[in-house]
C-alpha atoms as a PDB file:
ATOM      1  CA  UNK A   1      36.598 -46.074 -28.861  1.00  0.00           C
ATOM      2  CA  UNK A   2      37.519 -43.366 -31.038  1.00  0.00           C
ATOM      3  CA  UNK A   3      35.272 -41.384 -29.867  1.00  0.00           C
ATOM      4  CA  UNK A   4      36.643 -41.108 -26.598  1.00  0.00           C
ATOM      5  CA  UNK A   5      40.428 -40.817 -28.270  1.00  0.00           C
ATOM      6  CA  UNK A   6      39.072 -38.019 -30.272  1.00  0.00           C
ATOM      7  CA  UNK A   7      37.722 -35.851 -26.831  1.00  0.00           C
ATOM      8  CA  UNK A   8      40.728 -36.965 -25.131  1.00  0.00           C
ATOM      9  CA  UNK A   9      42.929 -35.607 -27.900  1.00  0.00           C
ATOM     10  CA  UNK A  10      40.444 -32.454 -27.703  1.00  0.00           C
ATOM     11  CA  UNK A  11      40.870 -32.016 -24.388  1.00  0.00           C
ATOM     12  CA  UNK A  12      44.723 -32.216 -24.426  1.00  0.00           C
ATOM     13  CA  UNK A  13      44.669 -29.440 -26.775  1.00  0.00           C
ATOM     14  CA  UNK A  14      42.704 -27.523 -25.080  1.00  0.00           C
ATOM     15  CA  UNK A  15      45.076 -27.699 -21.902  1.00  0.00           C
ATOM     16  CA  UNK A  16      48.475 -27.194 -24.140  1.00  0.00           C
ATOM     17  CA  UNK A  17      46.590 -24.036 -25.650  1.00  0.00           C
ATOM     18  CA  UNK A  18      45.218 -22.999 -22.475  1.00  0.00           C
ATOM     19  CA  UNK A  19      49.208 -23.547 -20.827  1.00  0.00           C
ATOM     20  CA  UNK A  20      50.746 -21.538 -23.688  1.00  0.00           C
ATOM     21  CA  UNK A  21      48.157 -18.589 -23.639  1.00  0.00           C
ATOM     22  CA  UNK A  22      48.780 -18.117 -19.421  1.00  0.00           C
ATOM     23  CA  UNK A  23      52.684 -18.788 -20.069  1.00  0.00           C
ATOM     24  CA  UNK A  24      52.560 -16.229 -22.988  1.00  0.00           C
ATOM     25  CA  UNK A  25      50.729 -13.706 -20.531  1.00  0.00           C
ATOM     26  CA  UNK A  26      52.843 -14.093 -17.431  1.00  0.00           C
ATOM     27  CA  UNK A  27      56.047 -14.178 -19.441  1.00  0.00           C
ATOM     28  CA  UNK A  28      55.986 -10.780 -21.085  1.00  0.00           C
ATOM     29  CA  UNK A  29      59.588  -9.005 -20.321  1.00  0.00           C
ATOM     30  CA  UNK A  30      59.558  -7.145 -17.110  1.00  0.00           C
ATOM     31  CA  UNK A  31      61.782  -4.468 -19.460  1.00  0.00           C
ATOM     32  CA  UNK A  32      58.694  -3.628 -21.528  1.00  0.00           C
ATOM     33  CA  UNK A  33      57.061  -0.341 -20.918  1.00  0.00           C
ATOM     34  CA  UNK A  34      53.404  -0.022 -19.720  1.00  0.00           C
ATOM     35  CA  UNK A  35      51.409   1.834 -22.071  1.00  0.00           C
ATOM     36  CA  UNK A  36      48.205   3.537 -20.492  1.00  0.00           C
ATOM     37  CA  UNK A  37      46.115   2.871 -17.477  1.00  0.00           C
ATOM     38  CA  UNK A  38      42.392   1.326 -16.936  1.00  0.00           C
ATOM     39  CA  UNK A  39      41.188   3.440 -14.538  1.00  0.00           C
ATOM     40  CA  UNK A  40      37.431   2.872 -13.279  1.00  0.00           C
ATOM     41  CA  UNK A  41      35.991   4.662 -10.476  1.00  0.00           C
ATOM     42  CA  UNK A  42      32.782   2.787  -9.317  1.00  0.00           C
ATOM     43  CA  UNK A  43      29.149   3.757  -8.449  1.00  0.00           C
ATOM     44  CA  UNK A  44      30.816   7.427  -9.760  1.00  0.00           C
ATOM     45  CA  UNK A  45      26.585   8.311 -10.856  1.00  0.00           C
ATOM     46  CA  UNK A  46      25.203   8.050  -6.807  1.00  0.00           C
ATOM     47  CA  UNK A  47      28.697   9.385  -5.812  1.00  0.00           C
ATOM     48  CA  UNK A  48      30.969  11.889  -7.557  1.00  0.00           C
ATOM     49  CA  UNK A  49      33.540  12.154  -4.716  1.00  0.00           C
ATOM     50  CA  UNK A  50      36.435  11.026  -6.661  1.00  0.00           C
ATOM     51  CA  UNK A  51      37.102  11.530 -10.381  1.00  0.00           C
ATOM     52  CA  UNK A  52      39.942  10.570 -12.678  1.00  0.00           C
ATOM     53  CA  UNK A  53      41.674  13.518 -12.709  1.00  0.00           C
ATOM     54  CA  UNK A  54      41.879  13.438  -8.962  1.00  0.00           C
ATOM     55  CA  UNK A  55      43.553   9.605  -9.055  1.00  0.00           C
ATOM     56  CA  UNK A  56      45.662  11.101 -11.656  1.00  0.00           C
ATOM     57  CA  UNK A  57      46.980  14.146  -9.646  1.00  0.00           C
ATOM     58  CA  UNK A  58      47.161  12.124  -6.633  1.00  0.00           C
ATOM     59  CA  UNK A  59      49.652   9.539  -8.659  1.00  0.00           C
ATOM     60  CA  UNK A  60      51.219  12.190 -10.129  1.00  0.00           C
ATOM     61  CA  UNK A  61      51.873  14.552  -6.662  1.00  0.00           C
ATOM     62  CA  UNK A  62      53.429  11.395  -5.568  1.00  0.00           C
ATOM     63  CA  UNK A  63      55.590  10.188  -8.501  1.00  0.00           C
ATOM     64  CA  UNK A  64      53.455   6.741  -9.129  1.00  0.00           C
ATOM     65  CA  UNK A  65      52.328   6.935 -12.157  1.00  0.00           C
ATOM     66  CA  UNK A  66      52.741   3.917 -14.459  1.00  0.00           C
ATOM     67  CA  UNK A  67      52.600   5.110 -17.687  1.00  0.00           C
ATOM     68  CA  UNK A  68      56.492   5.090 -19.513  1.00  0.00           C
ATOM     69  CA  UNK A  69      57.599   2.865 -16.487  1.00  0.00           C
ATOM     70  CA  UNK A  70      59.149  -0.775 -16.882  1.00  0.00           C
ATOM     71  CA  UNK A  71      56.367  -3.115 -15.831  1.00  0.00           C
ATOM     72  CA  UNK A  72      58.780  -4.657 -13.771  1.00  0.00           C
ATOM     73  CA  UNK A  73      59.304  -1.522 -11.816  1.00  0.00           C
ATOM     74  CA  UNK A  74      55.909  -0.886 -11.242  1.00  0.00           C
ATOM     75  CA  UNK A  75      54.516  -1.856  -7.557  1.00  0.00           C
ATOM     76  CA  UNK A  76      50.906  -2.108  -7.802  1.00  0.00           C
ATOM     77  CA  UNK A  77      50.702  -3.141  -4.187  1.00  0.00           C
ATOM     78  CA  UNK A  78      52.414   0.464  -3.575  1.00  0.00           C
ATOM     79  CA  UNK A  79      50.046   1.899  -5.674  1.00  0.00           C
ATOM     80  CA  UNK A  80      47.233   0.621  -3.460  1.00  0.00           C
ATOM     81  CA  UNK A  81      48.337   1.444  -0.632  1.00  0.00           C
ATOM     82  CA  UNK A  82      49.264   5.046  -1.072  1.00  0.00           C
ATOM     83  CA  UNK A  83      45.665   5.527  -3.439  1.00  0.00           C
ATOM     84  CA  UNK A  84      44.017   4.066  -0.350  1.00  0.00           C
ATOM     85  CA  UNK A  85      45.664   6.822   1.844  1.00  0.00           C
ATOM     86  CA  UNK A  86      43.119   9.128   0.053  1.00  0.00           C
ATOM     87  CA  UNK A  87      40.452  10.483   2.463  1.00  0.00           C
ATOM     88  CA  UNK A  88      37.862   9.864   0.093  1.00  0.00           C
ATOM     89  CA  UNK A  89      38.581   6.598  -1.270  1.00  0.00           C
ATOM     90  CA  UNK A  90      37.242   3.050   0.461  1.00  0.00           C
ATOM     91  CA  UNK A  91      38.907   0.558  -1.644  1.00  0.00           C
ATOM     92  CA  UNK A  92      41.621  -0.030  -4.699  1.00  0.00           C
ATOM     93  CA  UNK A  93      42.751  -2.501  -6.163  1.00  0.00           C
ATOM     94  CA  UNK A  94      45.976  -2.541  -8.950  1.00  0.00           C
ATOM     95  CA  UNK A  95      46.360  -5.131 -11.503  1.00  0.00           C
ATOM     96  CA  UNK A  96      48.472  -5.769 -14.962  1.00  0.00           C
ATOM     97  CA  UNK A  97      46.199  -5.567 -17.707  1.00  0.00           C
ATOM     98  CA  UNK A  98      46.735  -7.264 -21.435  1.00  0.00           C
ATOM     99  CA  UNK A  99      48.748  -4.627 -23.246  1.00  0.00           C
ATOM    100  CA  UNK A 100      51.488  -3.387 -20.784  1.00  0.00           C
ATOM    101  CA  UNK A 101      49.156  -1.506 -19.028  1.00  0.00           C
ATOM    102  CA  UNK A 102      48.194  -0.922 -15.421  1.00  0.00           C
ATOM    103  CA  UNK A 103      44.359  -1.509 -14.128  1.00  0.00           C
ATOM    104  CA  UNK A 104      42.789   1.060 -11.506  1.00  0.00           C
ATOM    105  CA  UNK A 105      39.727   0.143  -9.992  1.00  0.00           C
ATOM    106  CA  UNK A 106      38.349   2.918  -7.343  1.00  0.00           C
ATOM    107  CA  UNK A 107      35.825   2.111  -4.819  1.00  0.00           C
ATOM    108  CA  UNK A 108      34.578   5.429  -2.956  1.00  0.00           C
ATOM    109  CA  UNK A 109      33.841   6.118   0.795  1.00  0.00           C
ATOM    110  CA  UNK A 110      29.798   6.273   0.926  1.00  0.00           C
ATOM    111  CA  UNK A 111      28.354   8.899   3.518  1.00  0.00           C
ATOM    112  CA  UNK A 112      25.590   8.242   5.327  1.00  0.00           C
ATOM    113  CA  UNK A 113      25.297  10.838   7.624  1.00  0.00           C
ATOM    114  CA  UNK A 114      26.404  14.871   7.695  1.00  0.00           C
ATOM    115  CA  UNK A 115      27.513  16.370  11.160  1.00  0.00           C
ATOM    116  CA  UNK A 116      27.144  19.656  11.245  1.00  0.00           C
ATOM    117  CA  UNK A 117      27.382  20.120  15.160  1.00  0.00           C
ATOM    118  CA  UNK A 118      26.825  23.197  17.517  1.00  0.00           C
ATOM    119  CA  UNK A 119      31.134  23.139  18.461  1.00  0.00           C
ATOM    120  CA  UNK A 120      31.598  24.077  14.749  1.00  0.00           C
ATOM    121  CA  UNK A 121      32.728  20.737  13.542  1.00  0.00           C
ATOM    122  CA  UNK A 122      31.209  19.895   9.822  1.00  0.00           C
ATOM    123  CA  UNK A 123      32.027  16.091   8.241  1.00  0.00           C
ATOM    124  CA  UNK A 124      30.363  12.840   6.917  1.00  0.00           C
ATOM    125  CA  UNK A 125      29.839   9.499   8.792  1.00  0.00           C
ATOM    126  CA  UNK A 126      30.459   6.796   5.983  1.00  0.00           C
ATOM    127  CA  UNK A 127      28.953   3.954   5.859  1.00  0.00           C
ATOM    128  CA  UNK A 128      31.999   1.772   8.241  1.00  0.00           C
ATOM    129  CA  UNK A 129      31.211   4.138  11.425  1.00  0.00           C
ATOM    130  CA  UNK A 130      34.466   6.425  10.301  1.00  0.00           C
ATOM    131  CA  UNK A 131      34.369  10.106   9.916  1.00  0.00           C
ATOM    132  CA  UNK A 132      35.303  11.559   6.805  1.00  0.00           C
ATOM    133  CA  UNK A 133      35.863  15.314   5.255  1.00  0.00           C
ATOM    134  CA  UNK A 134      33.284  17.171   2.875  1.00  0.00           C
ATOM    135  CA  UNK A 135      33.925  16.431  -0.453  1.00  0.00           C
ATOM    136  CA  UNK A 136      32.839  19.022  -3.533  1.00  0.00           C
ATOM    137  CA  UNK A 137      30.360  17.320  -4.216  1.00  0.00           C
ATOM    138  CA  UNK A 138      27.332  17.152  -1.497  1.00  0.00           C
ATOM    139  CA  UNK A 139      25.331  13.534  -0.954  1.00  0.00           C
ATOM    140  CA  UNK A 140      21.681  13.192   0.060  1.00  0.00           C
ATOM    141  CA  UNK A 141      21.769  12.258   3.644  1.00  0.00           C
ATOM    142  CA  UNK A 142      20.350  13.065   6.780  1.00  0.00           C
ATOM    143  CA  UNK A 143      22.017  16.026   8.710  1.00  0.00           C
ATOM    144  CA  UNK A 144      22.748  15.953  12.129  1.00  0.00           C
ATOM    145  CA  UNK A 145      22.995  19.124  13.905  1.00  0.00           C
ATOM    146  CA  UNK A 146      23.078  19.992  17.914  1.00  0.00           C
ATOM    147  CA  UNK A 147      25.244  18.969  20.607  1.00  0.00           C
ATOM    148  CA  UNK A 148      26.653  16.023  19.145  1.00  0.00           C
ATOM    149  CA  UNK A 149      30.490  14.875  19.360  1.00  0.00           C
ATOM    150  CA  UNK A 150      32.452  12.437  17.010  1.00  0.00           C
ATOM    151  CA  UNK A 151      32.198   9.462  19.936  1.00  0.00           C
ATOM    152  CA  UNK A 152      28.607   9.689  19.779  1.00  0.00           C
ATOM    153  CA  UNK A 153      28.481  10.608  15.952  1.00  0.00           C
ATOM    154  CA  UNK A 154      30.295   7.196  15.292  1.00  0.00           C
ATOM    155  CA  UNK A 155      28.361   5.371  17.359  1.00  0.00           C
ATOM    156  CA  UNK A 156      24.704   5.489  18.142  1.00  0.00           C
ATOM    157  CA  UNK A 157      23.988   8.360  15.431  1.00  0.00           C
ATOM    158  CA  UNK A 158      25.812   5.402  13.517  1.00  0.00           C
ATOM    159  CA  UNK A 159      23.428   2.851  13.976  1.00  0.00           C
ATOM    160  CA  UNK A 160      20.682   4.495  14.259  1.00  0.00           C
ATOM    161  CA  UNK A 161      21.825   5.742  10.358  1.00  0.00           C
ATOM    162  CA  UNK A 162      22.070   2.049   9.493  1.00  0.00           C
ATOM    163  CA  UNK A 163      18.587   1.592  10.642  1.00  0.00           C
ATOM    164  CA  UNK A 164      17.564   4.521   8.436  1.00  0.00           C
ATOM    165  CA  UNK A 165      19.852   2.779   5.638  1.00  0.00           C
ATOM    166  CA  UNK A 166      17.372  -0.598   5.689  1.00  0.00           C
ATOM    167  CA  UNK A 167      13.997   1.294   5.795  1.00  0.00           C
ATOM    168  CA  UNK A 168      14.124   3.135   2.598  1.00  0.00           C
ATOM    169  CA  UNK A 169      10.570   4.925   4.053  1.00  0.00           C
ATOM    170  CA  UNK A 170      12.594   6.111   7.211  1.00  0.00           C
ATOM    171  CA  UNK A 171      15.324   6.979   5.442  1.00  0.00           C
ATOM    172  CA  UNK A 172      13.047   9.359   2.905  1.00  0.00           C
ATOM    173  CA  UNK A 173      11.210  10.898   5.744  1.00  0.00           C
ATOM    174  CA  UNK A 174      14.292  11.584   8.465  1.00  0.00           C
ATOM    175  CA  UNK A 175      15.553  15.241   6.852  1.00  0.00           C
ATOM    176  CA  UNK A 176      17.520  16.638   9.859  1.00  0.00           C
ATOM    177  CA  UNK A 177      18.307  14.783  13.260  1.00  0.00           C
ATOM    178  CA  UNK A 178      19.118  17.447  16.416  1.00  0.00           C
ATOM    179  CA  UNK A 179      20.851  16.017  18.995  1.00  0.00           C
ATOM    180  CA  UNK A 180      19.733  18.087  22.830  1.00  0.00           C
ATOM    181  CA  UNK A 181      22.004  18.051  25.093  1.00  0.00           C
ATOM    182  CA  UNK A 182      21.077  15.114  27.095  1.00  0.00           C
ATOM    183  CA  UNK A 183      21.761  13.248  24.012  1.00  0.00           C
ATOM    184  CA  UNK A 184      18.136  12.985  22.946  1.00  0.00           C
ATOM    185  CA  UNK A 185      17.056  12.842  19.415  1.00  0.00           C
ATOM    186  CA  UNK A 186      14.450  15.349  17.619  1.00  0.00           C
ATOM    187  CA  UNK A 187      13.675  14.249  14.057  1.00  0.00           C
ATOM    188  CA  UNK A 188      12.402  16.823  11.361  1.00  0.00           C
ATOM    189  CA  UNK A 189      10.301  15.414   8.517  1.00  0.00           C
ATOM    190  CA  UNK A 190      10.245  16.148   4.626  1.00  0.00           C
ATOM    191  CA  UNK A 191       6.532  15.568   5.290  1.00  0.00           C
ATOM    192  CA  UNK A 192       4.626  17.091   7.861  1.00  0.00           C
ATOM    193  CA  UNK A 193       5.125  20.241   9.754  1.00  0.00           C
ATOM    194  CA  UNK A 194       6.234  18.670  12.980  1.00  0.00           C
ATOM    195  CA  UNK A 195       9.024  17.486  15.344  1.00  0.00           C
ATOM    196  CA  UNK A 196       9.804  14.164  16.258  1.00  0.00           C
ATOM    197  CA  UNK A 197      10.685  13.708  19.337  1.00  0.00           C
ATOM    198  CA  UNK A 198      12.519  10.092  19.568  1.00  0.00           C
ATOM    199  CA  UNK A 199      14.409  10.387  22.777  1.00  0.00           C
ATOM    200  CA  UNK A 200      17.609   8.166  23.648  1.00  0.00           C
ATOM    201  CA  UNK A 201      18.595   6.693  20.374  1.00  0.00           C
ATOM    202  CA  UNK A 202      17.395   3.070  20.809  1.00  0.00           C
ATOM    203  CA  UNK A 203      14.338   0.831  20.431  1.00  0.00           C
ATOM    204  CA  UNK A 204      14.148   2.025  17.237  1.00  0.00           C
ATOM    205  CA  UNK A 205      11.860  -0.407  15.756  1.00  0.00           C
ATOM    206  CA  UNK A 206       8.928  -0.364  18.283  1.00  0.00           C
ATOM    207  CA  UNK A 207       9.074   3.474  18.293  1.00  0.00           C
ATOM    208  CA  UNK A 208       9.058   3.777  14.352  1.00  0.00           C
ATOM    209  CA  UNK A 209       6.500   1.031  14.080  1.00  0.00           C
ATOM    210  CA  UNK A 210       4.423   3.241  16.615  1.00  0.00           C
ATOM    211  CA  UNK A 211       5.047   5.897  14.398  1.00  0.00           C
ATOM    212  CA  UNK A 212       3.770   4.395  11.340  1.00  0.00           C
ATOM    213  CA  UNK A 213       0.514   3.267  12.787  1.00  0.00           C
ATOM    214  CA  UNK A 214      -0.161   6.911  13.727  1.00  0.00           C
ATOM    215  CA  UNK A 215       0.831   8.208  10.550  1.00  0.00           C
ATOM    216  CA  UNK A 216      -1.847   6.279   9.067  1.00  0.00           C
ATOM    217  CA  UNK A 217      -4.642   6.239  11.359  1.00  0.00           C
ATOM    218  CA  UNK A 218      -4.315   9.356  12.953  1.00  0.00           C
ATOM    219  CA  UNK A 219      -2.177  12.236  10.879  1.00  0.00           C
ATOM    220  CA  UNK A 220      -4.171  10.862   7.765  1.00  0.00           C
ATOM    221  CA  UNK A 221      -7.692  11.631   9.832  1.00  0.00           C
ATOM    222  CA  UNK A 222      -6.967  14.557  11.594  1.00  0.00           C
ATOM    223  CA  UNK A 223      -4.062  16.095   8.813  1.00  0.00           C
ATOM    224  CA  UNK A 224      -0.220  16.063   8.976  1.00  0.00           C
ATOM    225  CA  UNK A 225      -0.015  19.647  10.301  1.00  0.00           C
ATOM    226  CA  UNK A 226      -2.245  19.720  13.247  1.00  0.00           C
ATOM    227  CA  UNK A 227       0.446  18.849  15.760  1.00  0.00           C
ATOM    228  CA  UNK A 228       4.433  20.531  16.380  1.00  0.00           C
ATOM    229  CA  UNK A 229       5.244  17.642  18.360  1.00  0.00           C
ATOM    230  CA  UNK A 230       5.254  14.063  18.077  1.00  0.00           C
ATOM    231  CA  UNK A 231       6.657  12.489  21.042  1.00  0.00           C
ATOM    232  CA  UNK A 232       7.782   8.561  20.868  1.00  0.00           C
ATOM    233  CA  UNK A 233      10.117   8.373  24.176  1.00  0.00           C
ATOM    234  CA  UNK A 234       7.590   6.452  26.487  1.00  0.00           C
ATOM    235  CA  UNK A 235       6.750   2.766  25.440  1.00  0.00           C
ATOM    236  CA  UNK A 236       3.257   1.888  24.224  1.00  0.00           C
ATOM    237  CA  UNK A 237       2.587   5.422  23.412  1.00  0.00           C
ATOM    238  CA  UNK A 238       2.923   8.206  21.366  1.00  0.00           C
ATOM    239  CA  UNK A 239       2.314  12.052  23.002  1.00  0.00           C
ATOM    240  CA  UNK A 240       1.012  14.559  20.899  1.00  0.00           C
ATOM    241  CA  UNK A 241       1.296  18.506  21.353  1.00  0.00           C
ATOM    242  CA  UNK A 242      -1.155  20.498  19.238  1.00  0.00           C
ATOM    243  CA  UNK A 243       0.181  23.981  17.801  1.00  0.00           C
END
């Protein structure tokens, strides 16, 4: 019996301490001033699109910073929202932080494709199907070049990227994809001194898995430079043109 008195007085405690802490938190003065900011920008080692000082320009350009503000004043859905505006940035989220000070946490847009078509038009294809401008900083992705448009870029040059995204051996080999102008594919390798010739940008697996058997019972017998073109475009077989 007092045993159970004693964890039910514990536990009572507990919950007062754990009301007063959340009350104390909560309740600060909307009048005091915020201090500083927390800002993180994430995965900024595989993708140095965004930095700090860029977030901080941006705020400042638009009069949003935080820092000597009431915390009452400060909108941190605003901040969001106009942060989020930024042609590089994916996500952010705002929050009050123990302190008086503002949290930043920066997601970046993640390429996963370069356009560099034959009309002159250069940007990335992120990893949502959008378009998005060259940053500074350049990421290691295929390049698309050719008679490609942004309809088709976002589209099936999108998926087939996603395909290339979940076969990390694809995705190491593809180096440049040329779009003709019937809207056939020609891969170029990092290995091999050869073409691939995919045609219409589907079926991917069958053709790739054709690919790979080839790779390794015929390129590996005969060697990876005997051939400038490796055709895939019929089903159940691959077409070979010596140099």
């Amino acid at each position: 019996m007092i045993k159970k008195l004693f964890i039910l007085l514990f536990l009572m405690l507990i919950t007062i301490y754990l009301v007063v802490a959340v009350t104390a938190f909560n309740g600060k003065p909307d009048d005091e001033t915020c201090t500083g900011m927390e800002l993180v920008i994430n995965d900024s080692i595989n993708h140095g699109f965004i930095t700090k000082k860029e977030v901080l320009r941006t705020l400042n350009t638009k009069k949003l910073s935080p820092i000597g503000k009431k915390m009452g004043e400060i909108n941190t859905r605003q901040l969001e929202e106009e942060l989020g505006q930024h042609p590089l940035i994916g996500n952010v989220e705002c929050f009050r932080t123990v302190g008086n000070r503002i949290g930043i946490s920066v997601t970046q847009r993640v390429p996963i494709l370069r356009v560099m078509a034959a009309n002159g038009e250069n940007y990335y294809v992120d990893d949502k199907g959008h378009t998005m401008p060259i940053p500074n900083s350049a990421a290691n992705v295929a390049i698309v070049t050719g008679h490609v448009d942004k309809a088709f870029a976002t589209k099936e040059l999108y998926e087939f990227a996603l395909f290339l995204q979940d076969n990390p051996l694809w995705k190491a080999q593809v180096q440049q994809i040329n779009v003709t102008s019937d809207k056939e594919l020609e891969l170029i390798p990092h290995v091999g001194n050869h073409v691939i010739f995919l045609g219409k940008p589907e079926n991917y697996e069958d053709k790739f898995d054709r690919l790979k058997t080839f790779y390794k019972k015929g390129l590996n017998e005969v060697g990876w430079n005997k051939y400038s073109r490796i055709s895939l475009e019929f089903n159940n077989q691959i077409i070979c043109t010596k140099k």
